[in-house]
N, C-alpha and C. Protein backbone atom coordinates (compact mmCIF):
# COMPACT_ATOMS: atom_id res chain seq x y z
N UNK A 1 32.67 -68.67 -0.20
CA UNK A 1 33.95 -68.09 0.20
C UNK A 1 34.31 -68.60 1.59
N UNK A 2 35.73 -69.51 1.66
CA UNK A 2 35.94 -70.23 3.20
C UNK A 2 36.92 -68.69 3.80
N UNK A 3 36.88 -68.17 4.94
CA UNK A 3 37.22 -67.24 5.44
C UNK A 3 38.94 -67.85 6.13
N UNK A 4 38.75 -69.12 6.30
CA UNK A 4 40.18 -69.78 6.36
C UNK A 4 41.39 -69.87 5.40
N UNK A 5 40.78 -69.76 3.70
CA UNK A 5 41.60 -69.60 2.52
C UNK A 5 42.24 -68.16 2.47
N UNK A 6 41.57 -67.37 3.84
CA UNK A 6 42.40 -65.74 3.70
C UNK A 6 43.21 -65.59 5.01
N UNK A 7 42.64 -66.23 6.23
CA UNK A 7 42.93 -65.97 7.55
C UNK A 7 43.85 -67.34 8.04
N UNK A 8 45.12 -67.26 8.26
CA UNK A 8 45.64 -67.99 8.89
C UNK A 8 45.60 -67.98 10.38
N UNK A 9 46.36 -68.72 11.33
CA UNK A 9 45.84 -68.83 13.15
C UNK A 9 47.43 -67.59 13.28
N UNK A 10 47.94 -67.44 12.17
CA UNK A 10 49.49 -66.72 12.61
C UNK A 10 48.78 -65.61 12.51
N UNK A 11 47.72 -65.48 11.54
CA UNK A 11 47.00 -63.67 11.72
C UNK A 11 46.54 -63.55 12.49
N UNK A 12 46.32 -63.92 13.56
CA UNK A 12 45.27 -63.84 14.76
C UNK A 12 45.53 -63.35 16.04
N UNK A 13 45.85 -62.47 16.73
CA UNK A 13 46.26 -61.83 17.98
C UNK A 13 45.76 -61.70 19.10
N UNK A 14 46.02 -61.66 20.23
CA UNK A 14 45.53 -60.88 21.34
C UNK A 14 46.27 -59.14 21.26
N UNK A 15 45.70 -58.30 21.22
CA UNK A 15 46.12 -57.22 21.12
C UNK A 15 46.75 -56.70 22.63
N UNK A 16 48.13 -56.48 22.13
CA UNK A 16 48.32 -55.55 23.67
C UNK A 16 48.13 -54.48 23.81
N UNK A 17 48.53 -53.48 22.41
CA UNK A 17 48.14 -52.15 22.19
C UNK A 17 46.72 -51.54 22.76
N UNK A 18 46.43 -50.49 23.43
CA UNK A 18 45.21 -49.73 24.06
C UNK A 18 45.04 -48.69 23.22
N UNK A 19 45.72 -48.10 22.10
CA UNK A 19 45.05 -46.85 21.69
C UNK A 19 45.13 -47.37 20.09
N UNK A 20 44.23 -46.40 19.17
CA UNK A 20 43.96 -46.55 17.91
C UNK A 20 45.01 -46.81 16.86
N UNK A 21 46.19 -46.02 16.93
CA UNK A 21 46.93 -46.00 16.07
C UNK A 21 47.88 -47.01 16.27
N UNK A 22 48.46 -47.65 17.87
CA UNK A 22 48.71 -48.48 18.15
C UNK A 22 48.26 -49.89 17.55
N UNK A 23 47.10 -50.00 18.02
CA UNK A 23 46.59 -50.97 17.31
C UNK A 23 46.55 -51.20 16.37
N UNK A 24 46.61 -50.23 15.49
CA UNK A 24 47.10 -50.56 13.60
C UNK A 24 48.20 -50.58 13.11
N UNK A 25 49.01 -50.40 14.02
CA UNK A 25 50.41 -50.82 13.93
C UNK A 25 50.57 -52.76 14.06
N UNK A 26 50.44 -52.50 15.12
CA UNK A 26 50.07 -53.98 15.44
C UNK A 26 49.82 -55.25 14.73
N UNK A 27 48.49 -54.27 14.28
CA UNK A 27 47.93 -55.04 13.09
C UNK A 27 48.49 -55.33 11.84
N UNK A 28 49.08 -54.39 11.44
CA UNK A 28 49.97 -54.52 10.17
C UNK A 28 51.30 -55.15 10.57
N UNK A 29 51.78 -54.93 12.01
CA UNK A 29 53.01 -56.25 11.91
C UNK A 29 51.98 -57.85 11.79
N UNK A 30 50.84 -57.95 12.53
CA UNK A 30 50.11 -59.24 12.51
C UNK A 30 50.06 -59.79 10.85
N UNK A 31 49.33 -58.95 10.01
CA UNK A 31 49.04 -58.83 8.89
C UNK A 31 50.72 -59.17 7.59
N UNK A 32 51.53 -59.36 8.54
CA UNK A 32 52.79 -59.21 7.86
C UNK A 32 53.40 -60.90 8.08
N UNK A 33 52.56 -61.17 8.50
CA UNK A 33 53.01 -62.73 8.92
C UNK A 33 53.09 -63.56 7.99
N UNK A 34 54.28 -63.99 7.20
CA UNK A 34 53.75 -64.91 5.69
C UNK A 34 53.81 -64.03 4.62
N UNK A 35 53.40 -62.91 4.81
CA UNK A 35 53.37 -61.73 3.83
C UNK A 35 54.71 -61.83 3.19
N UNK A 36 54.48 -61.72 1.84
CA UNK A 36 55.70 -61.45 0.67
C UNK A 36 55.47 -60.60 0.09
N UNK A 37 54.40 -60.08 -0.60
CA UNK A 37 54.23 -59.37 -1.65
C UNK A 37 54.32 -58.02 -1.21
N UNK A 38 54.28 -57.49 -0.36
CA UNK A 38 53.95 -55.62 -0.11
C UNK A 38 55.05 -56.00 1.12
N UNK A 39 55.65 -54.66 1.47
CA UNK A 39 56.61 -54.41 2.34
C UNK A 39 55.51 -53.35 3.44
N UNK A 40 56.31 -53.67 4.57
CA UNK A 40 55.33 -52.96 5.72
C UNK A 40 55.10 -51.84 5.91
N UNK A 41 56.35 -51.18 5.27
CA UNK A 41 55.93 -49.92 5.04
C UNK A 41 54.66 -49.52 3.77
N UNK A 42 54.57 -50.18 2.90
CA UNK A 42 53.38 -49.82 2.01
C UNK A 42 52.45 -50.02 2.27
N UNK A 43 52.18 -51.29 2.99
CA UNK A 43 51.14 -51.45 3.55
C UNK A 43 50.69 -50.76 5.13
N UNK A 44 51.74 -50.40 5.57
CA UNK A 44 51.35 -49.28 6.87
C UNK A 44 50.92 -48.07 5.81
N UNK A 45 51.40 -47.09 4.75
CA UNK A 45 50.67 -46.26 4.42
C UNK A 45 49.97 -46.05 3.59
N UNK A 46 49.54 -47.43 3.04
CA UNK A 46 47.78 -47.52 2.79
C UNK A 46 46.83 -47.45 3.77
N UNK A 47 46.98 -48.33 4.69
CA UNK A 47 46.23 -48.50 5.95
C UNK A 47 45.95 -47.33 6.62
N UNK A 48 47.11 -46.14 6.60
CA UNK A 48 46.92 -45.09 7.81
C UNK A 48 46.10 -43.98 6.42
N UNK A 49 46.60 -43.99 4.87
CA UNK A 49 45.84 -43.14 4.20
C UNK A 49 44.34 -43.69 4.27
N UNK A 50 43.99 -44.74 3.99
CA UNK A 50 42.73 -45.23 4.32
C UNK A 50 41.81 -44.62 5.70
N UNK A 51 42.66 -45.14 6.86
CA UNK A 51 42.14 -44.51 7.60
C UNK A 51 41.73 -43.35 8.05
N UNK A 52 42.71 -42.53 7.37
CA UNK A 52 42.70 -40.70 7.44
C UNK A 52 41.44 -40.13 6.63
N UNK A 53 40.84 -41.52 5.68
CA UNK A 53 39.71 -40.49 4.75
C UNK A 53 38.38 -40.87 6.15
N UNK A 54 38.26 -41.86 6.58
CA UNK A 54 37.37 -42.24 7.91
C UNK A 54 37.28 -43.44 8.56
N UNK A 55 37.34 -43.37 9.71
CA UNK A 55 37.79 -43.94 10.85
C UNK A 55 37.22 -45.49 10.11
N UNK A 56 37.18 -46.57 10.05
CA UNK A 56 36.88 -48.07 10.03
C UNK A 56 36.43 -48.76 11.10
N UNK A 57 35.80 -47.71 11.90
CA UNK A 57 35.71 -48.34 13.79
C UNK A 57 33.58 -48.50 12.84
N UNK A 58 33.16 -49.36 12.66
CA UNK A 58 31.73 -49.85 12.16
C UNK A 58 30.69 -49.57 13.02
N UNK A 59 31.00 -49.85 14.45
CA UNK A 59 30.19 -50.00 15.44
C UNK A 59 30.01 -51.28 16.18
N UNK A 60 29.34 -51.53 17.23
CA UNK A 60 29.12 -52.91 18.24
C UNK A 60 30.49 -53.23 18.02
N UNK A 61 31.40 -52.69 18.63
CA UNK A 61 32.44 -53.19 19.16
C UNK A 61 34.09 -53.46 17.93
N UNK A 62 33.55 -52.84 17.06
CA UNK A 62 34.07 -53.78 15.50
C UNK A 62 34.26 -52.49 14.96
N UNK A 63 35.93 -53.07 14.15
CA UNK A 63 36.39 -51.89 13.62
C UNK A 63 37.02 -52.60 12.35
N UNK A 64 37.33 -52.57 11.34
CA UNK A 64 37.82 -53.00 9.42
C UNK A 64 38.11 -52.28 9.00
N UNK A 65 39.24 -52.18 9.26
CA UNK A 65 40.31 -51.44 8.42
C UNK A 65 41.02 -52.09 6.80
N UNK A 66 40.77 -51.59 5.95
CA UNK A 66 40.74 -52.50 4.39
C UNK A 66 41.23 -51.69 3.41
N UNK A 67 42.07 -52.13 2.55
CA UNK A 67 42.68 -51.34 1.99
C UNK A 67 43.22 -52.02 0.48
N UNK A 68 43.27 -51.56 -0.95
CA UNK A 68 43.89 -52.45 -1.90
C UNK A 68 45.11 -52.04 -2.36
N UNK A 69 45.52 -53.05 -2.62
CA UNK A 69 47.13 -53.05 -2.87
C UNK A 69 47.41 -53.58 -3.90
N UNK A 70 48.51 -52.88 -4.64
CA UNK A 70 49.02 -53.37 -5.86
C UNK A 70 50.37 -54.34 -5.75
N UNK A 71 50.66 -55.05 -6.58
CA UNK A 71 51.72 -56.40 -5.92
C UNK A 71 51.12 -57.01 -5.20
N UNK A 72 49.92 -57.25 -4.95
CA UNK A 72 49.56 -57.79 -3.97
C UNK A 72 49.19 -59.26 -5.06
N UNK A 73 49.06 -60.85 -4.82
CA UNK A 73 48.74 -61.48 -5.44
C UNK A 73 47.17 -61.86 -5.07
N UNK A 74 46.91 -62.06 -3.56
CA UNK A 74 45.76 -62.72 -3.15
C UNK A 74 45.44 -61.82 -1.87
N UNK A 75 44.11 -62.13 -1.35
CA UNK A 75 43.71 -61.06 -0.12
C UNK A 75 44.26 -61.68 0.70
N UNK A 76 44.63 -61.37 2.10
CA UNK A 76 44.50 -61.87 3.54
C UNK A 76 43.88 -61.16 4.43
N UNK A 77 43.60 -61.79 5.61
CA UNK A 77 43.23 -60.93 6.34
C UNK A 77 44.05 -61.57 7.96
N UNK A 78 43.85 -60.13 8.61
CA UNK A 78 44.25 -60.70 9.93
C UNK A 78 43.40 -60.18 11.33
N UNK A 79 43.70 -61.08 12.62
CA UNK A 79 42.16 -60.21 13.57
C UNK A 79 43.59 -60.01 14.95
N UNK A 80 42.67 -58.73 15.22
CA UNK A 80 43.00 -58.87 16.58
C UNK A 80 41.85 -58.50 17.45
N UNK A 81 42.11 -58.97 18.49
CA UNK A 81 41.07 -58.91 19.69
C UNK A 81 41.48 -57.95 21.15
N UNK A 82 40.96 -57.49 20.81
CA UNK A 82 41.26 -56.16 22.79
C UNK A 82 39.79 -56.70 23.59
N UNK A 83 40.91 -57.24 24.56
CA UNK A 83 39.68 -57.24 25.85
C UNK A 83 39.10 -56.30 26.53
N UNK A 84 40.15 -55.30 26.86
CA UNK A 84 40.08 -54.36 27.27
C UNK A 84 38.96 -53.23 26.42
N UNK A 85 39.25 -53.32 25.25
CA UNK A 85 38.55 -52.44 24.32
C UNK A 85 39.42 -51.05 24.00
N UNK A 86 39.30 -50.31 22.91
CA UNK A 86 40.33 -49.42 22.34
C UNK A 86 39.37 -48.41 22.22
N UNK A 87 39.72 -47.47 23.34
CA UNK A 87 38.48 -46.30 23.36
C UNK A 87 38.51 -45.26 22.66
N UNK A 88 39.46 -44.86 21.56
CA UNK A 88 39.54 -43.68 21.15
C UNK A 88 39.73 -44.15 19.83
N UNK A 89 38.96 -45.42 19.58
CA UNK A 89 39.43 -46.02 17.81
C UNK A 89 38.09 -44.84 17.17
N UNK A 90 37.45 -43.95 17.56
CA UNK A 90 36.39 -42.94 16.88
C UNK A 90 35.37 -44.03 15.91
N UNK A 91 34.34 -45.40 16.56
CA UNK A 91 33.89 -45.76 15.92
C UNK A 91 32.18 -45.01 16.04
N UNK A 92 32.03 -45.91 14.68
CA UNK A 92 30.32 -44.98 14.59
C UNK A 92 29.46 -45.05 15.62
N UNK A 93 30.07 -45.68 16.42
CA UNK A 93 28.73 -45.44 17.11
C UNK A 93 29.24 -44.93 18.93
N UNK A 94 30.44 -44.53 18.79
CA UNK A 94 31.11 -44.28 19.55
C UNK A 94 31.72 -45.64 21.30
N UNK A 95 31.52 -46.71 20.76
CA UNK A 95 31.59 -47.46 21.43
C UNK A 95 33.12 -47.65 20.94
N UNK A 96 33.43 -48.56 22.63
CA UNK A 96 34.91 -49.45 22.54
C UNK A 96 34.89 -50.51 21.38
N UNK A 97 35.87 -50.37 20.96
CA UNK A 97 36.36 -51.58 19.98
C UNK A 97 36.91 -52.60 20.74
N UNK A 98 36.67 -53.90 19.93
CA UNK A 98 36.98 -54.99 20.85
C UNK A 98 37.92 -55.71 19.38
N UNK A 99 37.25 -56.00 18.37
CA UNK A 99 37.33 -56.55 17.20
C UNK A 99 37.74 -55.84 15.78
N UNK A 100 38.65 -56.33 15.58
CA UNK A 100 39.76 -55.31 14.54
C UNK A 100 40.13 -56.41 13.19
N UNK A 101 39.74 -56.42 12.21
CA UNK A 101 40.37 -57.20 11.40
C UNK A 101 40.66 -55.98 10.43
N UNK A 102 41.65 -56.54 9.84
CA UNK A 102 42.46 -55.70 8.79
C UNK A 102 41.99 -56.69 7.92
N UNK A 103 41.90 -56.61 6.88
CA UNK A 103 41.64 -56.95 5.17
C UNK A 103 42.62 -55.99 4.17
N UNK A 104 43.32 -56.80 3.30
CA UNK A 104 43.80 -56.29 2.40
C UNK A 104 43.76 -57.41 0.66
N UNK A 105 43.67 -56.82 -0.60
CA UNK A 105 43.41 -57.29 -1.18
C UNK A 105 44.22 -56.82 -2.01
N UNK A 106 44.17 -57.91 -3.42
CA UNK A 106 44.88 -57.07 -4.81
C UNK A 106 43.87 -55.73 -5.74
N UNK A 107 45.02 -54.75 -5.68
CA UNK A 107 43.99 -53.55 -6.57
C UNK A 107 43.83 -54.65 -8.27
N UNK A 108 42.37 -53.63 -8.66
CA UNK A 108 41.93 -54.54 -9.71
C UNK A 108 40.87 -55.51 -9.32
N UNK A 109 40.87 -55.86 -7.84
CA UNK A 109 40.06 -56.88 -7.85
C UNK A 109 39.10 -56.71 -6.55
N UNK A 110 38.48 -55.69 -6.95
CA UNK A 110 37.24 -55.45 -6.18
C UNK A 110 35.86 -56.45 -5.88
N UNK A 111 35.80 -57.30 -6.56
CA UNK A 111 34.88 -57.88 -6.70
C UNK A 111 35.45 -59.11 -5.50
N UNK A 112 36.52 -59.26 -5.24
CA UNK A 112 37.07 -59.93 -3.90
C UNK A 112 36.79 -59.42 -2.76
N UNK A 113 37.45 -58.05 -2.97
CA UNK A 113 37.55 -56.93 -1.55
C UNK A 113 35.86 -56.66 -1.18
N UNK A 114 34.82 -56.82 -2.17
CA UNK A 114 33.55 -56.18 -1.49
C UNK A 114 32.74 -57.80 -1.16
N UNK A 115 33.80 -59.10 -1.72
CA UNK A 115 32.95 -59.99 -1.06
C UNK A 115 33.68 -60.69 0.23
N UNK A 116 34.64 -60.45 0.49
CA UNK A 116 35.61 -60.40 2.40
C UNK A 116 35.04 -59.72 2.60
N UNK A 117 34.85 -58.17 2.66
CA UNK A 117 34.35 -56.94 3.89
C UNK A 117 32.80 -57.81 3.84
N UNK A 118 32.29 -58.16 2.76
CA UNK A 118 30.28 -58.62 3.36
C UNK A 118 30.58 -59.90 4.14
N UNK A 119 31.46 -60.58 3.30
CA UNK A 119 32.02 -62.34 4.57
C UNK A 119 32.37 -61.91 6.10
N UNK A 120 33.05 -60.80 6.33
CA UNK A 120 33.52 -60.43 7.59
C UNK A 120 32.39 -60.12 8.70
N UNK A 121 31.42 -58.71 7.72
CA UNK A 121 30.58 -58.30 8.08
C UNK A 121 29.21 -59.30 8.97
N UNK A 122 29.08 -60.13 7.99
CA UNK A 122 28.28 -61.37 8.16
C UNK A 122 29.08 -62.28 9.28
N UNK A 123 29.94 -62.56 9.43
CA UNK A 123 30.41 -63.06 10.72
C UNK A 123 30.19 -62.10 11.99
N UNK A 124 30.21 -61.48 11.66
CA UNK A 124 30.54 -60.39 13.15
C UNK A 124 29.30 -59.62 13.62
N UNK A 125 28.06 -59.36 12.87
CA UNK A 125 26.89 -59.17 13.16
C UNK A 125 26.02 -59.75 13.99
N UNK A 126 26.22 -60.45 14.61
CA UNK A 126 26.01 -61.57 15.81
C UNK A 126 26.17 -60.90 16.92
N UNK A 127 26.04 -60.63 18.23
CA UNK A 127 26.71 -60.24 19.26
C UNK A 127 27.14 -61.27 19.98
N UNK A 128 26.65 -62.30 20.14
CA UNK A 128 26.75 -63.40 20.77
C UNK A 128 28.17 -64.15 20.24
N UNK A 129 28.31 -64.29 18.94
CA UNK A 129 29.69 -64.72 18.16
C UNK A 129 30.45 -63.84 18.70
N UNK A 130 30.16 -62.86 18.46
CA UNK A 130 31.79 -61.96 18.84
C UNK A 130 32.03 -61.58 20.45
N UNK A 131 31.01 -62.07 21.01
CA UNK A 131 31.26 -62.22 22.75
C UNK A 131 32.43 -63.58 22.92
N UNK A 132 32.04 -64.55 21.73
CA UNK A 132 32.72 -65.80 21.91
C UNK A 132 34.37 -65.36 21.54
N UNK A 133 33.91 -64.64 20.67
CA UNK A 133 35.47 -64.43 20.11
C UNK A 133 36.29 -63.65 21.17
N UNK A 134 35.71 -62.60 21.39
CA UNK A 134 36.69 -61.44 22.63
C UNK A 134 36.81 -62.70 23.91
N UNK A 135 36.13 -63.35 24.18
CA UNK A 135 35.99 -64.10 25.52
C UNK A 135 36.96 -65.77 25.10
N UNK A 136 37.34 -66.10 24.08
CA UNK A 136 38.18 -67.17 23.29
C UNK A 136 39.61 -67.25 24.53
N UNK A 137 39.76 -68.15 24.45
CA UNK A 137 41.09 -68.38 25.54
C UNK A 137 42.31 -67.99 24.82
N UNK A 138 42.41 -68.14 23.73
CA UNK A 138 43.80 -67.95 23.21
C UNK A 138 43.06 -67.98 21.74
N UNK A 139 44.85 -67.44 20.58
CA UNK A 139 44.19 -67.37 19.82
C UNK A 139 43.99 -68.29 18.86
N UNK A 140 43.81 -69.61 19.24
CA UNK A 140 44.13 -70.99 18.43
C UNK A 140 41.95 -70.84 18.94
N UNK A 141 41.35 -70.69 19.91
CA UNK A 141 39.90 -70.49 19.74
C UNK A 141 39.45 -69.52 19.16
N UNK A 142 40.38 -68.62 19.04
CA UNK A 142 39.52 -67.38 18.10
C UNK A 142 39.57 -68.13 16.39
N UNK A 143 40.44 -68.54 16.38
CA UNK A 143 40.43 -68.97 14.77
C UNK A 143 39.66 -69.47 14.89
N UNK A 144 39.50 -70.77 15.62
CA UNK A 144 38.48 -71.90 15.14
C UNK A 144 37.32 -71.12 15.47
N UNK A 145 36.93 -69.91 16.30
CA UNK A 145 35.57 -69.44 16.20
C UNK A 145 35.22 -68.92 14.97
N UNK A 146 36.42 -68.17 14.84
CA UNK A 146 35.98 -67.57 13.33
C UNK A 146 35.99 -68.23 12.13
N UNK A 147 36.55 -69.44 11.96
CA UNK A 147 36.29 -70.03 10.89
C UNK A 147 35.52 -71.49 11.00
N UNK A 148 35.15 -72.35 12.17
CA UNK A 148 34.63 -72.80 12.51
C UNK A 148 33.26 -73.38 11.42
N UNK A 149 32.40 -71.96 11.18
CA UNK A 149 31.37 -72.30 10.34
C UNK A 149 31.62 -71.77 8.91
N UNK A 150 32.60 -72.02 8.45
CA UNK A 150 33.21 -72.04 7.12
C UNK A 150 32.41 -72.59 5.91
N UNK A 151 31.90 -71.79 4.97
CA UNK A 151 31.30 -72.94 4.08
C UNK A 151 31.42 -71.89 2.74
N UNK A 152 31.23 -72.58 1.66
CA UNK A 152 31.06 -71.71 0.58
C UNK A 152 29.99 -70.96 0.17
């Protein structure tokens, strides 16, 4: 699975937003980039019902917010990055969030959605990678960090 066939450099942000809900706003205009199939409003209230059953903040810095959608044809995903960190995103382990990707997929096709969230997961389990990523000059290096080691 190449993580580039889901993530374009237009999904990719510096986040300006500082608080939680902000930031998923954000994200879902990011996430809307290219987007045809779902309107922003459906996809803002999947995202916020999703989030309302529990927070998507993972821990070490990293928060995945993911959600399936119907009309949807293919997954995407999109990242944003806070330097600053987003202190009230309520992640597990109560740390700042730095790293936010949204994932969204077609309903029906789970067997996609649970192999992006382990592709994501597996990128971001590193601390050292995702120091590269929050610390990336712009977001034309965050892409290439994150997809960089692309392989099937």
């Amino acid at each position: 699975m190449l993580l580039s066939d889901y993530l374009t450099e237009e999904r990719v942000t510096i986040l300006k937003a500082r608080t939680k809900f902000e930031v998923i706003d954000e994200m879902i205009d990011t996430m809307m980039n290219g987007l045809e199939d779902v309107t922003r409003n459906d996809l803002a209230e999947a995202v916020y019902e999703r989030e309302g059953l529990m927070s998507t903040g993972i821990g070490l810095g990293i928060a995945i917010p993911h959600v399936r959608l119907a009309g949807l044809r293919d997954a995407a995903v999109a990242v944003g990055i806070s330097r600053g960190g987003i202190d009230d995103y309520e992640s597990i382990d109560g740390a700042p969030v730095h790293i936010v990707v949204l994932i969204i997929a077609p309903q029906g096709r789970h067997d996609l959605y649970i192999r992006l969230l382990a592709k994501i997961v597996g990128l971001l389990k590193d601390p050292e990678h995702n120091r590269a990523i929050v610390g990336a000059a712009d977001t034309s290096a965050i892409y290439s960090t994150l997809t960089g080691g692309d392989e099937e």
